[in-house]
Protein backbone atom coordinates (compact mmCIF):
# COMPACT_ATOMS: atom_id res chain seq x y z
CA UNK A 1 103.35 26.57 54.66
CA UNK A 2 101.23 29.49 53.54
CA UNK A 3 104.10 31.77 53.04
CA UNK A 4 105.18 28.60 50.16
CA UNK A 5 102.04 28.80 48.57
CA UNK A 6 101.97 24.86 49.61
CA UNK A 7 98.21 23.04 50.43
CA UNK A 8 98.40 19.94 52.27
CA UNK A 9 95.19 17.84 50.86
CA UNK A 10 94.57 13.46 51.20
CA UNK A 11 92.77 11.99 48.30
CA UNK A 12 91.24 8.53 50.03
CA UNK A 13 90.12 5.30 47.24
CA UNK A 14 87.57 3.27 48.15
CA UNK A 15 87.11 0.14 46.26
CA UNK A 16 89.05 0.66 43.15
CA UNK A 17 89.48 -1.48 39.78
CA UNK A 18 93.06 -2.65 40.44
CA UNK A 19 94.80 -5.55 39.79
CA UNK A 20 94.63 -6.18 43.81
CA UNK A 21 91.05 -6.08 43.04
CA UNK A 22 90.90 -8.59 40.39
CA UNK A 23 92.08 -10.73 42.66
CA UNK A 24 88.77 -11.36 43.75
CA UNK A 25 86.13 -13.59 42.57
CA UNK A 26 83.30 -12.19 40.24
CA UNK A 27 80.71 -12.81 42.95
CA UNK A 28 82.09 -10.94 45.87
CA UNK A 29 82.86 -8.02 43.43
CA UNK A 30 79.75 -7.60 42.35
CA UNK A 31 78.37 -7.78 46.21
CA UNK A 32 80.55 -5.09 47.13
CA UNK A 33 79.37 -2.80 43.70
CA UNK A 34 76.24 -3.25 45.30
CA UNK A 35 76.67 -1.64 48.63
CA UNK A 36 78.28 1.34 46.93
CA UNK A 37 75.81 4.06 46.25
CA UNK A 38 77.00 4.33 42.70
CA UNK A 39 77.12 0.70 42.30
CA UNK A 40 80.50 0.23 40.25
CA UNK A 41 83.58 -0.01 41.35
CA UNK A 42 86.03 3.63 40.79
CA UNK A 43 88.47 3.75 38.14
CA UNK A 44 92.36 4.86 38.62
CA UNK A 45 91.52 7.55 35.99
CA UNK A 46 89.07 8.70 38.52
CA UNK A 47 91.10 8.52 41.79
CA UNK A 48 94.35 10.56 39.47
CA UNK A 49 91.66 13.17 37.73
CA UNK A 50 90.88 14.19 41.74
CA UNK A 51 94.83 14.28 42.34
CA UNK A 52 94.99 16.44 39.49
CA UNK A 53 92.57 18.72 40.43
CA UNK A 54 94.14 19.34 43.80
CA UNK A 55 97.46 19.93 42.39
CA UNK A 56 95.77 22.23 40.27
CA UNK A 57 95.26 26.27 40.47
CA UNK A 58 91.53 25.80 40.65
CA UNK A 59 92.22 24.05 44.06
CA UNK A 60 94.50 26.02 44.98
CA UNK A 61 92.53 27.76 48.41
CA UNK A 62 92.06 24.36 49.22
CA UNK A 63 94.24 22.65 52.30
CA UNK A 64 93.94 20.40 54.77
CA UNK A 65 91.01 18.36 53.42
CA UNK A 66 90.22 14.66 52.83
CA UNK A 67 88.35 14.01 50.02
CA UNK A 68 87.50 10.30 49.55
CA UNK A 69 86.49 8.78 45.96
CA UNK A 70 84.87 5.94 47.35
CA UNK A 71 81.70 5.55 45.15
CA UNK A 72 79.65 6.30 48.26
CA UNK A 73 81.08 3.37 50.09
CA UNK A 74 83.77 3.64 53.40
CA UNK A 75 86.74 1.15 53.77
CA UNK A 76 84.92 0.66 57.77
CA UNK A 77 81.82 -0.47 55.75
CA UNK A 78 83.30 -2.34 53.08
CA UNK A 79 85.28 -4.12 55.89
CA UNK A 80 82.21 -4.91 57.91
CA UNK A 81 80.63 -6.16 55.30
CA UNK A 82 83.27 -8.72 54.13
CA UNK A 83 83.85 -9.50 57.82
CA UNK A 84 80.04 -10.73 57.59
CA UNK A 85 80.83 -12.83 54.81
CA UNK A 86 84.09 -14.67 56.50
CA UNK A 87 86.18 -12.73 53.81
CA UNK A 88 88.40 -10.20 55.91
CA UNK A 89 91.81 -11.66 55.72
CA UNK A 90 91.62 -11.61 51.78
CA UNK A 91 90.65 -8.05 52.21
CA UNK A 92 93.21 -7.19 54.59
CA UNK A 93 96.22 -8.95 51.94
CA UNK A 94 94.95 -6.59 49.49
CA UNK A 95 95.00 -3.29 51.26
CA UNK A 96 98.62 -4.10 51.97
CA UNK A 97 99.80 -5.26 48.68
């Protein structure tokens, strides 16, 4: 790919305000906020500004990474934690909606 002047990069959401996320009730949004480290949930201005940036010239010696915009929070915790709380099959319809 080099000789293409292509980069292969994966940008990886965590818990993002979507409309699969409003799904939710207020409560067990606001529990989750609170297990991120930045305690709010990301924007999709946030997650495309990172997408920009790699398709950008300024990331342009970058390939090959994953760079997750998760807030400080992984989908293995989030999903252990709603597990916990007898909430995983509502998680698991959202991540595939």
């Amino acid at each position: 790919m080099n000789r293409y002047g292509i980069t292969v990069n994966k940008v990886c959401p965590g818990f993002i305000a979507t409309e699969a996320v409003k799904l939710y009730d207020a409560y067990m949004t606001e529990r989750i906020e609170k297990k991120t480290a930045l305690r709010h949930m990301g924007s999709p201005e946030e997650v495309a500004q990172v997408v920009a940036f790699l398709a950008s010239d300024g990331a342009s010696y970058i390939t090959g990474a994953m760079i997750p915009v998760t807030g400080g929070i992984d989908l293995l915790t989030l999903l252990n934690f709603i597990h916990d709380n007898d909430q995983l099959p509502q998680i698991f319809a959202l991540y595939t909606i």
